[in-house]
C-alpha atoms as a PDB file:
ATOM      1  CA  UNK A   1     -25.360 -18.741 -23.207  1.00  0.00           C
ATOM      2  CA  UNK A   2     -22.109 -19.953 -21.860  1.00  0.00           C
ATOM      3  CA  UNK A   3     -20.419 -23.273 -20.860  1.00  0.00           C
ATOM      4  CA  UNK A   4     -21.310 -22.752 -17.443  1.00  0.00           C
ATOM      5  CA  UNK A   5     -24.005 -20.061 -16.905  1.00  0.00           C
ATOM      6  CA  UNK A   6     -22.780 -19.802 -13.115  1.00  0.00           C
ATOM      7  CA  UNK A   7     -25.654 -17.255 -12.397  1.00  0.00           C
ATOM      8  CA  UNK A   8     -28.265 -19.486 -13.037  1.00  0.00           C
ATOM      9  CA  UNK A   9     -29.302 -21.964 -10.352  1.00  0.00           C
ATOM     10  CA  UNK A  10     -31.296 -24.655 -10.653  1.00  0.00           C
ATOM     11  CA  UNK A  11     -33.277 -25.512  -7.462  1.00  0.00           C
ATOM     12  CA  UNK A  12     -34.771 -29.579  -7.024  1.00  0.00           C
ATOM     13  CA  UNK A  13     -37.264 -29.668  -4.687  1.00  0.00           C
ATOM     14  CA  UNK A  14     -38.055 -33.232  -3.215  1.00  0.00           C
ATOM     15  CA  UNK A  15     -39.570 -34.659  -0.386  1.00  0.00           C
ATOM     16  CA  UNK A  16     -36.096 -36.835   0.096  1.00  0.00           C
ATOM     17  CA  UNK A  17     -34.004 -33.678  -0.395  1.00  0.00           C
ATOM     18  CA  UNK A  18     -32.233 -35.415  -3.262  1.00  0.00           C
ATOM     19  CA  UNK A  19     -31.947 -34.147  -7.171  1.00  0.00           C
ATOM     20  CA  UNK A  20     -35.288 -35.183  -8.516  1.00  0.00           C
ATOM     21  CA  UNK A  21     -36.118 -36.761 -11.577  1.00  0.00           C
ATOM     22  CA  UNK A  22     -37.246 -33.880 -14.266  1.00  0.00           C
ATOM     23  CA  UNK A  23     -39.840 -33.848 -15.931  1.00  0.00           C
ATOM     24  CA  UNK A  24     -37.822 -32.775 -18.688  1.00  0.00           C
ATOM     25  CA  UNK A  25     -34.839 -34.420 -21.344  1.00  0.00           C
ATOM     26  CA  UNK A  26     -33.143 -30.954 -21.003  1.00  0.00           C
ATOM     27  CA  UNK A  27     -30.789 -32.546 -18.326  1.00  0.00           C
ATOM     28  CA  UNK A  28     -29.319 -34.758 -20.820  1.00  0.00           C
ATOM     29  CA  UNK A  29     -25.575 -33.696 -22.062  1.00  0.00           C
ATOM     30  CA  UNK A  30     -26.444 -30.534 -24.266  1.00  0.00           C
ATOM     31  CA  UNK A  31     -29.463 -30.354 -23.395  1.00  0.00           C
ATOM     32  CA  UNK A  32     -31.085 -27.087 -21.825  1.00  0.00           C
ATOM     33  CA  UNK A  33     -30.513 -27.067 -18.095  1.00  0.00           C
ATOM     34  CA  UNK A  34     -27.427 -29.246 -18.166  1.00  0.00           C
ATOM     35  CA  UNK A  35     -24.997 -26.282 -17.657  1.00  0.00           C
ATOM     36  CA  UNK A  36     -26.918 -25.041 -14.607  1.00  0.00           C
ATOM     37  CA  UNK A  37     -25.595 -25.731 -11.491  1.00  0.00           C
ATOM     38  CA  UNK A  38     -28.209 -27.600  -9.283  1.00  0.00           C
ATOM     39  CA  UNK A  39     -29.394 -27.672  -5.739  1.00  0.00           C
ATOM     40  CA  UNK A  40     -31.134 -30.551  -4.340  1.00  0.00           C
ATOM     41  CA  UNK A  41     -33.567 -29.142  -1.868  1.00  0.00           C
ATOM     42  CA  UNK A  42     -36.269 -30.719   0.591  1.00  0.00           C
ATOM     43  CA  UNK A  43     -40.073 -29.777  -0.633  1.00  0.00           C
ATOM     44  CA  UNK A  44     -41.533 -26.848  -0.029  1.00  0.00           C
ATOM     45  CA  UNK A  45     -38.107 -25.321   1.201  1.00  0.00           C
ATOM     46  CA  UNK A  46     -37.804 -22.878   3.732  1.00  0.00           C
ATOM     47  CA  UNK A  47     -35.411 -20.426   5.759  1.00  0.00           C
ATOM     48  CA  UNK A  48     -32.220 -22.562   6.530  1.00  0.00           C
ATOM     49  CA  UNK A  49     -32.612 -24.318   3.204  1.00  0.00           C
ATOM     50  CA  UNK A  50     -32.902 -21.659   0.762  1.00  0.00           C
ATOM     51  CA  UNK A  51     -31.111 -18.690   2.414  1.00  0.00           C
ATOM     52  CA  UNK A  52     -27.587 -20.152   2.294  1.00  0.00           C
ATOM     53  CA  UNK A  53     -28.215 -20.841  -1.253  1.00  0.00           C
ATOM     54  CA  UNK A  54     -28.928 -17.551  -2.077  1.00  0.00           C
ATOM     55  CA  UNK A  55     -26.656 -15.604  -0.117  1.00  0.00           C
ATOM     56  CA  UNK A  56     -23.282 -17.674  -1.078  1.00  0.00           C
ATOM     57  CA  UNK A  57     -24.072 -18.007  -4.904  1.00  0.00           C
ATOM     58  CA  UNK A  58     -26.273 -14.608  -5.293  1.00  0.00           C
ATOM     59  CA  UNK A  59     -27.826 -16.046  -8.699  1.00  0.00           C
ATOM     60  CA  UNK A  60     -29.464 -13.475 -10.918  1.00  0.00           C
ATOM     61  CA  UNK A  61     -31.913 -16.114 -11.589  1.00  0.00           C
ATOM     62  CA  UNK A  62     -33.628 -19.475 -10.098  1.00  0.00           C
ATOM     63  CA  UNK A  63     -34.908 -22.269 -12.000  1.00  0.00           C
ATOM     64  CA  UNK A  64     -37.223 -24.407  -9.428  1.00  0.00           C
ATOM     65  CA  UNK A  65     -38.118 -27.775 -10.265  1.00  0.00           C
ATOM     66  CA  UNK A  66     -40.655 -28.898  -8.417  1.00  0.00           C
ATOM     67  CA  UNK A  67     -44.655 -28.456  -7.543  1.00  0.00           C
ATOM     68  CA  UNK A  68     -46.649 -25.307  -7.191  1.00  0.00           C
ATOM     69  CA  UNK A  69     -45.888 -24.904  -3.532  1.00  0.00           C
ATOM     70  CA  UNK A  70     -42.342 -25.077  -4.037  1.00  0.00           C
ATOM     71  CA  UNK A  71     -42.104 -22.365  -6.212  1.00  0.00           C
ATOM     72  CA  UNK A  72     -44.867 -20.237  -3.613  1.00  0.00           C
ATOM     73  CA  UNK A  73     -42.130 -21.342  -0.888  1.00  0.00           C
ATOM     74  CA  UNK A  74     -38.920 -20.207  -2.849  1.00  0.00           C
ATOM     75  CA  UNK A  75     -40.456 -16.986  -3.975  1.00  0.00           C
ATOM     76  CA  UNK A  76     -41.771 -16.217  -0.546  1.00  0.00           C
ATOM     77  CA  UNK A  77     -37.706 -16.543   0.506  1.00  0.00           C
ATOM     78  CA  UNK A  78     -36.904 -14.435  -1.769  1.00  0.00           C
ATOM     79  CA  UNK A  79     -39.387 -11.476  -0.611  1.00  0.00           C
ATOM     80  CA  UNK A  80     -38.283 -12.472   3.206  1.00  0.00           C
ATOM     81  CA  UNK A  81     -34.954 -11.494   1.703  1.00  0.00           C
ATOM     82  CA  UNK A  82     -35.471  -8.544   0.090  1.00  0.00           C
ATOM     83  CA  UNK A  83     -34.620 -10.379  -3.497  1.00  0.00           C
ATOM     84  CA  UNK A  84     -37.248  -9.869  -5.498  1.00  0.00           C
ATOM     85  CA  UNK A  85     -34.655  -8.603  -8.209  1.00  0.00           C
ATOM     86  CA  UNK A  86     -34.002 -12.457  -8.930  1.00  0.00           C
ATOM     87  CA  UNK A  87     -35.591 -13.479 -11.814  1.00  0.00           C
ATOM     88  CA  UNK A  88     -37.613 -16.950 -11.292  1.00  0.00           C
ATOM     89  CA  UNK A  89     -38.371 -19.607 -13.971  1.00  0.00           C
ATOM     90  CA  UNK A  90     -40.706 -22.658 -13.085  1.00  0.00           C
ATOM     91  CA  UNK A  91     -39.984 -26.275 -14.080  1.00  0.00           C
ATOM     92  CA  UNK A  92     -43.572 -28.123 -13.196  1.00  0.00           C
ATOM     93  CA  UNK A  93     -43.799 -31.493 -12.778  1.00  0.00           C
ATOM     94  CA  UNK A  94     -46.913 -31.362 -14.914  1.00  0.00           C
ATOM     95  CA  UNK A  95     -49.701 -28.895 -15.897  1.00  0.00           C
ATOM     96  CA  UNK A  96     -50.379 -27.128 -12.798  1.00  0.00           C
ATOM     97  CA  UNK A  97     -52.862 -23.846 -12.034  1.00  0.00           C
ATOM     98  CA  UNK A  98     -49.904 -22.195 -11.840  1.00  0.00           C
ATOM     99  CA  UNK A  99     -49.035 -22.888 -15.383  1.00  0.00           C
ATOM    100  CA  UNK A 100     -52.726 -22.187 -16.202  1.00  0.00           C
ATOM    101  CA  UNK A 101     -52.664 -18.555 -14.628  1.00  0.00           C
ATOM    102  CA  UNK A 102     -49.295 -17.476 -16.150  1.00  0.00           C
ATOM    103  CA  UNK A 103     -49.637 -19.453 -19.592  1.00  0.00           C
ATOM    104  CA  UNK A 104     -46.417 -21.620 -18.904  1.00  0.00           C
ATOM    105  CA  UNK A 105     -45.038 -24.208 -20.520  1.00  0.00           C
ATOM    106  CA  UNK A 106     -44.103 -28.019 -19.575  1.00  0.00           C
ATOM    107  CA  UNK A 107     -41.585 -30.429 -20.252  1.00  0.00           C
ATOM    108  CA  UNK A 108     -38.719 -29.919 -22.840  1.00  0.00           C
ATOM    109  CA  UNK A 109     -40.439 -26.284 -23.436  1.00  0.00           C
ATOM    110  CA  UNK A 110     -40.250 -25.507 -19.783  1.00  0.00           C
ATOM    111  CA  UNK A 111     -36.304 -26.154 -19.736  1.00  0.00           C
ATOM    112  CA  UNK A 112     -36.114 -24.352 -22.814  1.00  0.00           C
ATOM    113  CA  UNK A 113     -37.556 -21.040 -21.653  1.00  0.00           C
ATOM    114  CA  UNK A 114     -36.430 -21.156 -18.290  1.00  0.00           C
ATOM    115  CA  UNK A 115     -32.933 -21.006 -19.863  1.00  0.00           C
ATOM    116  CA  UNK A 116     -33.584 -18.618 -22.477  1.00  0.00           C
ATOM    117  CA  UNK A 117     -36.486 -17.225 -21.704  1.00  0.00           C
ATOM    118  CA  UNK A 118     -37.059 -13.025 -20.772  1.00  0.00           C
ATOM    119  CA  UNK A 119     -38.490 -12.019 -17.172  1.00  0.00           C
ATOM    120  CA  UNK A 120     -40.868  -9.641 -17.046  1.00  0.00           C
ATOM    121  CA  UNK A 121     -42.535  -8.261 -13.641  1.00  0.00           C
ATOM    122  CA  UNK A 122     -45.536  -9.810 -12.636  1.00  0.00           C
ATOM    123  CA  UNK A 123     -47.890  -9.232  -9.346  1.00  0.00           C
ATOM    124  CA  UNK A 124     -47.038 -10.624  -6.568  1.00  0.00           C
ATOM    125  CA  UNK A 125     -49.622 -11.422  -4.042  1.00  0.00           C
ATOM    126  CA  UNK A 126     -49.588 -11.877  -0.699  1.00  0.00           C
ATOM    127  CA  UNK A 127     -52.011 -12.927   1.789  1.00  0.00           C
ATOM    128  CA  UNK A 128     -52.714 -11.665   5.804  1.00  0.00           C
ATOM    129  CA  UNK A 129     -50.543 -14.731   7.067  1.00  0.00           C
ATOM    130  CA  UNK A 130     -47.292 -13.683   5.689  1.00  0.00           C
ATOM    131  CA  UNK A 131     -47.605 -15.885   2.611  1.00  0.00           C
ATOM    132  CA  UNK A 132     -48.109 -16.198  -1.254  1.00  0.00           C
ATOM    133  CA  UNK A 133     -49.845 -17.360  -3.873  1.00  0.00           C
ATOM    134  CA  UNK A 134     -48.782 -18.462  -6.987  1.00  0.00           C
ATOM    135  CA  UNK A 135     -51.183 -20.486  -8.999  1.00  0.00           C
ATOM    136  CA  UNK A 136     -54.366 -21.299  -6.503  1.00  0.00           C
ATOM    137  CA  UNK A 137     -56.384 -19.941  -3.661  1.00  0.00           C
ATOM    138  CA  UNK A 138     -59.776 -22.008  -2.533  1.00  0.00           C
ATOM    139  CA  UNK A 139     -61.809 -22.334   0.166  1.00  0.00           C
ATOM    140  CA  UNK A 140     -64.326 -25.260   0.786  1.00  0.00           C
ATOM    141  CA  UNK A 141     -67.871 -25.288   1.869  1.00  0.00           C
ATOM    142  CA  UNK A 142     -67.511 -21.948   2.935  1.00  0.00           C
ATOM    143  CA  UNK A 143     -70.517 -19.515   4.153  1.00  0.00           C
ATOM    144  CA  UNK A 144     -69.967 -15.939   4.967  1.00  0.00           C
ATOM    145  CA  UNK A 145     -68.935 -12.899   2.472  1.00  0.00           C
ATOM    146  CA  UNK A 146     -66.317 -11.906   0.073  1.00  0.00           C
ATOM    147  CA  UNK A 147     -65.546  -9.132  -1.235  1.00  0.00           C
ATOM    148  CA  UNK A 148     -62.818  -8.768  -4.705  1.00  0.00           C
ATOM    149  CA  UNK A 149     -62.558  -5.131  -4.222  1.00  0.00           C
ATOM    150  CA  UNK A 150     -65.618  -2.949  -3.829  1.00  0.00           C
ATOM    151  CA  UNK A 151     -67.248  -5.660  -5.850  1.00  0.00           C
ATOM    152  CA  UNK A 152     -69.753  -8.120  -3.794  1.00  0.00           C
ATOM    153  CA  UNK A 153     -68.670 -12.120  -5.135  1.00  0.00           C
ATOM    154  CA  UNK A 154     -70.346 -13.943  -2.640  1.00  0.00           C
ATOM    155  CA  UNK A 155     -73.134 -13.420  -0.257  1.00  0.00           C
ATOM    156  CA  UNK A 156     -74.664 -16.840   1.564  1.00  0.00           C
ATOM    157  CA  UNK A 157     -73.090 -20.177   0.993  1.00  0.00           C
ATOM    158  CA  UNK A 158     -70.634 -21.425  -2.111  1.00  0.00           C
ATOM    159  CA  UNK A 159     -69.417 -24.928  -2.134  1.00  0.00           C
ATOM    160  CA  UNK A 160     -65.876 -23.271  -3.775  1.00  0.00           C
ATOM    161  CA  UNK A 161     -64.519 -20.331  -3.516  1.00  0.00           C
ATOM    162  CA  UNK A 162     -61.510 -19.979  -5.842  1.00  0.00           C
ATOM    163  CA  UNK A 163     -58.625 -17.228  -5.673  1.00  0.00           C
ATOM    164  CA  UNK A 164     -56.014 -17.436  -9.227  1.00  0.00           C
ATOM    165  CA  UNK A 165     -53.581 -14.412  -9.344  1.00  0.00           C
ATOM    166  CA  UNK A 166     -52.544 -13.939 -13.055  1.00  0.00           C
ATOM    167  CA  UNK A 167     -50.935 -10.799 -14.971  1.00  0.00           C
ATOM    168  CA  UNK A 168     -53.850  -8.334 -14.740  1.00  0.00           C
ATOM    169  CA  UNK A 169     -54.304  -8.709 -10.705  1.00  0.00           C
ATOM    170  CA  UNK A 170     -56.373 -11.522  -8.518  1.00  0.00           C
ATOM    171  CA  UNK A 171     -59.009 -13.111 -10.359  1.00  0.00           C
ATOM    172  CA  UNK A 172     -61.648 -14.873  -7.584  1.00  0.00           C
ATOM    173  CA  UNK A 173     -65.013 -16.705  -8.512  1.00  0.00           C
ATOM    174  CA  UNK A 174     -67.650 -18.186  -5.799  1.00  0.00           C
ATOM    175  CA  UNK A 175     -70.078 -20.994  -7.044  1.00  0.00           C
ATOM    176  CA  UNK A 176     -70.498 -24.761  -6.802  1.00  0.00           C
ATOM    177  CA  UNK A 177     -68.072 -25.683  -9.511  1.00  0.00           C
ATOM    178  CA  UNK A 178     -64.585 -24.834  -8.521  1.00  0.00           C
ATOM    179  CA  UNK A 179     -63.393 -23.795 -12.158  1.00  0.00           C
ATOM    180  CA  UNK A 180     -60.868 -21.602 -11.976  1.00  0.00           C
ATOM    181  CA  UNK A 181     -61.466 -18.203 -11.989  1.00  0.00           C
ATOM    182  CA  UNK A 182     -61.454 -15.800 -15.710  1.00  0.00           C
ATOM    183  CA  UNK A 183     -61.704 -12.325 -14.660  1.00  0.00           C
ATOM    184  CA  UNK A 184     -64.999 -11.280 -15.400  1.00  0.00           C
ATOM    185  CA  UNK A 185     -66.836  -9.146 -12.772  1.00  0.00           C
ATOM    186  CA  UNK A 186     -70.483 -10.485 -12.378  1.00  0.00           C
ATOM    187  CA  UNK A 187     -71.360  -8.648  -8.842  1.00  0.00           C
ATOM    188  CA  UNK A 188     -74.110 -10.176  -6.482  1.00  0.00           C
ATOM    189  CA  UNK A 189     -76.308  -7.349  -6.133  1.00  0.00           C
ATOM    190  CA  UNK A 190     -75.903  -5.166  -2.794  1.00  0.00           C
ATOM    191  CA  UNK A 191     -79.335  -5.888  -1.536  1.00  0.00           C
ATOM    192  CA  UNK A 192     -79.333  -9.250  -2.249  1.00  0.00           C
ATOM    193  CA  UNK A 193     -79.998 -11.970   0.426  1.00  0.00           C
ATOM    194  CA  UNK A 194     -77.518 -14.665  -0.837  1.00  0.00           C
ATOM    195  CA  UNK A 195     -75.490 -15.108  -4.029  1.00  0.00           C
ATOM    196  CA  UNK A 196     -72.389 -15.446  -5.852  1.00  0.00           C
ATOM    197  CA  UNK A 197     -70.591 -13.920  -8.553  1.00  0.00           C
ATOM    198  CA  UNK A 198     -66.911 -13.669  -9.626  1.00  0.00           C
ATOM    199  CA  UNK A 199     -64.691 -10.242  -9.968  1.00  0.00           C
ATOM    200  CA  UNK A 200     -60.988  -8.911 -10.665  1.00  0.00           C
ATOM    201  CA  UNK A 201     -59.073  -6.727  -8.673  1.00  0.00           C
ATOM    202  CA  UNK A 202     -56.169  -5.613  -6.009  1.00  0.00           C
ATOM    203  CA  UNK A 203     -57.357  -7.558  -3.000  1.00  0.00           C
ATOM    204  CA  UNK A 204     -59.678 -10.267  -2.002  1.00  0.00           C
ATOM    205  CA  UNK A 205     -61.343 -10.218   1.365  1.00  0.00           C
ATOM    206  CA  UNK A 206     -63.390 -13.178   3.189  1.00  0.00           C
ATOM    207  CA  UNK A 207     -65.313 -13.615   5.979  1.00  0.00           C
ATOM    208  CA  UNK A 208     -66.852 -16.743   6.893  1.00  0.00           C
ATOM    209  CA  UNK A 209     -67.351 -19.563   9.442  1.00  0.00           C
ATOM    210  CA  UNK A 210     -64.128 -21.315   9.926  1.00  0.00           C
ATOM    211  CA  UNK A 211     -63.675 -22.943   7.127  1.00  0.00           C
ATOM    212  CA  UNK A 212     -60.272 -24.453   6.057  1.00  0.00           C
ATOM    213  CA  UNK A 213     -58.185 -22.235   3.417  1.00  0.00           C
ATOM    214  CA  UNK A 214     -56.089 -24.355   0.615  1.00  0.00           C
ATOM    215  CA  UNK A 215     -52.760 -22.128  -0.657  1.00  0.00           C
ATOM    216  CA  UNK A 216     -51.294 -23.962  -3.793  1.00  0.00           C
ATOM    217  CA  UNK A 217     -52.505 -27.203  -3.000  1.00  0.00           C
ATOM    218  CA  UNK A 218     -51.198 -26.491   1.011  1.00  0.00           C
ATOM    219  CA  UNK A 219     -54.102 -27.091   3.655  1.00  0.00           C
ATOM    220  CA  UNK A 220     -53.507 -24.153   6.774  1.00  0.00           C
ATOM    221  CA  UNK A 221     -53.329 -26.216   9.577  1.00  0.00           C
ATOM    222  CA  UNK A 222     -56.465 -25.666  10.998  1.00  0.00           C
ATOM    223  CA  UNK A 223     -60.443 -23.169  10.395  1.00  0.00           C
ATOM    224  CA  UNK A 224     -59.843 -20.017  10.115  1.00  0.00           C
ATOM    225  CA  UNK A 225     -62.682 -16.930  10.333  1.00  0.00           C
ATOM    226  CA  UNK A 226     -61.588 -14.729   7.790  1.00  0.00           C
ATOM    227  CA  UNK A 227     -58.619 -14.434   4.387  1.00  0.00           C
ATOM    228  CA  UNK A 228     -57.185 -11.448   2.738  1.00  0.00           C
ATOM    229  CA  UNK A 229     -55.139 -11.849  -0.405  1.00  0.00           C
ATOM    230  CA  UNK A 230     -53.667  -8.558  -1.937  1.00  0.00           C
ATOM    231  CA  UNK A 231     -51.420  -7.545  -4.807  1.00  0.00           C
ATOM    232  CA  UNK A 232     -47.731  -6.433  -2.542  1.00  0.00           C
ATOM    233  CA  UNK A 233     -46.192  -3.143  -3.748  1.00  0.00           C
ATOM    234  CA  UNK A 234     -43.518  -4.993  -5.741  1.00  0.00           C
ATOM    235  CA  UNK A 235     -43.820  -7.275  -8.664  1.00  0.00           C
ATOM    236  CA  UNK A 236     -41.812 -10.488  -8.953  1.00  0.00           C
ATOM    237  CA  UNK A 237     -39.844 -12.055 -11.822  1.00  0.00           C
ATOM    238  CA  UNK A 238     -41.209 -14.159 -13.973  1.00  0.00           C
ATOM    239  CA  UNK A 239     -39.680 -15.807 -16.960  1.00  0.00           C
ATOM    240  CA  UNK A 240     -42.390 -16.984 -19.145  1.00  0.00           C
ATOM    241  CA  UNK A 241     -43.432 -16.534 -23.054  1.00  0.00           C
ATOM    242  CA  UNK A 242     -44.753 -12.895 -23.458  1.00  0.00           C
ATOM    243  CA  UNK A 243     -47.694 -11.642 -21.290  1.00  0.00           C
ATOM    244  CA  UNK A 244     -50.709  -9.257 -22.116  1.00  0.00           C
ATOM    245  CA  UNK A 245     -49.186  -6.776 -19.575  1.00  0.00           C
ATOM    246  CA  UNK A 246     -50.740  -6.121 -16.017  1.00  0.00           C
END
């Protein structure tokens, strides 16, 4: 790596807009990230934050330090602006779902790989809103259907339902738990009257009473009838340890 590795950009996402406090000693002199040129940005940034950014220093990769819906905000930017050809490395404030769904790293390990760490595409999905996901899909109390698929997950009531993307496509698992989603298919049965179940696949599909959806720890603003997640055409990405492919 050089001195200055001025295509690298490290992005601080904050509720005060300021350079937050990492989670990390990599910022120290010599250190990891302490080469990068940062960006102090508000949480959760959007258009006129990020855009500039990109467009006057055209990094061929991003480093965002921050929580899961930071990084769903920055890479949703960079699909808004066709620049999904930026590779993105993750510095959580602590063990997240989205470190649990793409096997990431924290502290001093995080800096480490997001430096020298190898992208590698990943899915990106999207959902019927215009958004993403990146770590953590879930609806409460929620009573209607959902389908992962062709495959049946939940007929009837589920006090969770939970949505993970991960490298082998959306993972989603209805029950009473909440535990995060594995990727095994257990189908409620067609003629069944009520169940749940838990599947893998391209797209996710709900329909329910208005329930409230939860996006990476983001509440939409008010019930909604009905969710679709889907894997997009394009991959994003992702600079993390070695996957098992998708």
């Amino acid at each position: 790596m050089s001195p200055i590795d001025s295509d690298v950009v490290l992005l601080t996402c904050s509720d005060q807009g300021q350079a937050r406090r990492l989670p990390v000693h990599g910022s120290r002199p010599g250190g990891p990230l302490a080469a990068l040129e940062s960006v102090a940005l508000p949480a959760r940034p959007g258009r006129t934050d990020l855009d500039p950014v990109l467009a006057e220093r055209a990094p061929r990769r991003v480093v965002v330090a921050g929580t899961d819906a930071d990084l769903a905000a920055v890479l949703l930017r960079l699909l808004r602006t066709e620049r999904l050809d930026v590779e993105v490395a993750y510095l959580p404030d602590a063990r997240s779902p989205v470190t649990v769904a793409w096997g990431l790293p924290t502290g001093d390990a995080a800096a480490r790989l997001a430096v020298a760490g190898s992208a590698e595409p990943v899915p990106l999905v999207r959902d019927d809103t215009g958004g993403v996901l990146v770590g953590r899909g879930e609806i409460h109390d929620v009573r209607g259907e959902c389908y992962c698929d062709e495959t049946l997950v939940l007929r009837g009531r589920a006090r969770r339902l939970v949505v993970a993307p991960g490298p082998r496509g959306i993972a989603v698992r209805a029950g009473w738990s909440g535990r995060t989603p594995d990727g095994r298919v257990r189908a409620v049965p067609a003629r069944a009257p009520r169940g749940t179940g838990s599947a893998l696949g391209r797209a996710v599909q709900v329909g329910c009473e208005p329930a409230i959806v939860v996006a990476d720890g983001v509440p939409h603003p008010r019930p909604v009838p009905r969710r679709t997640w889907y894997r997009h055409t394009s991959d994003w990405l992702l600079v993390r340890p070695g996957g098992d492919g998708r």
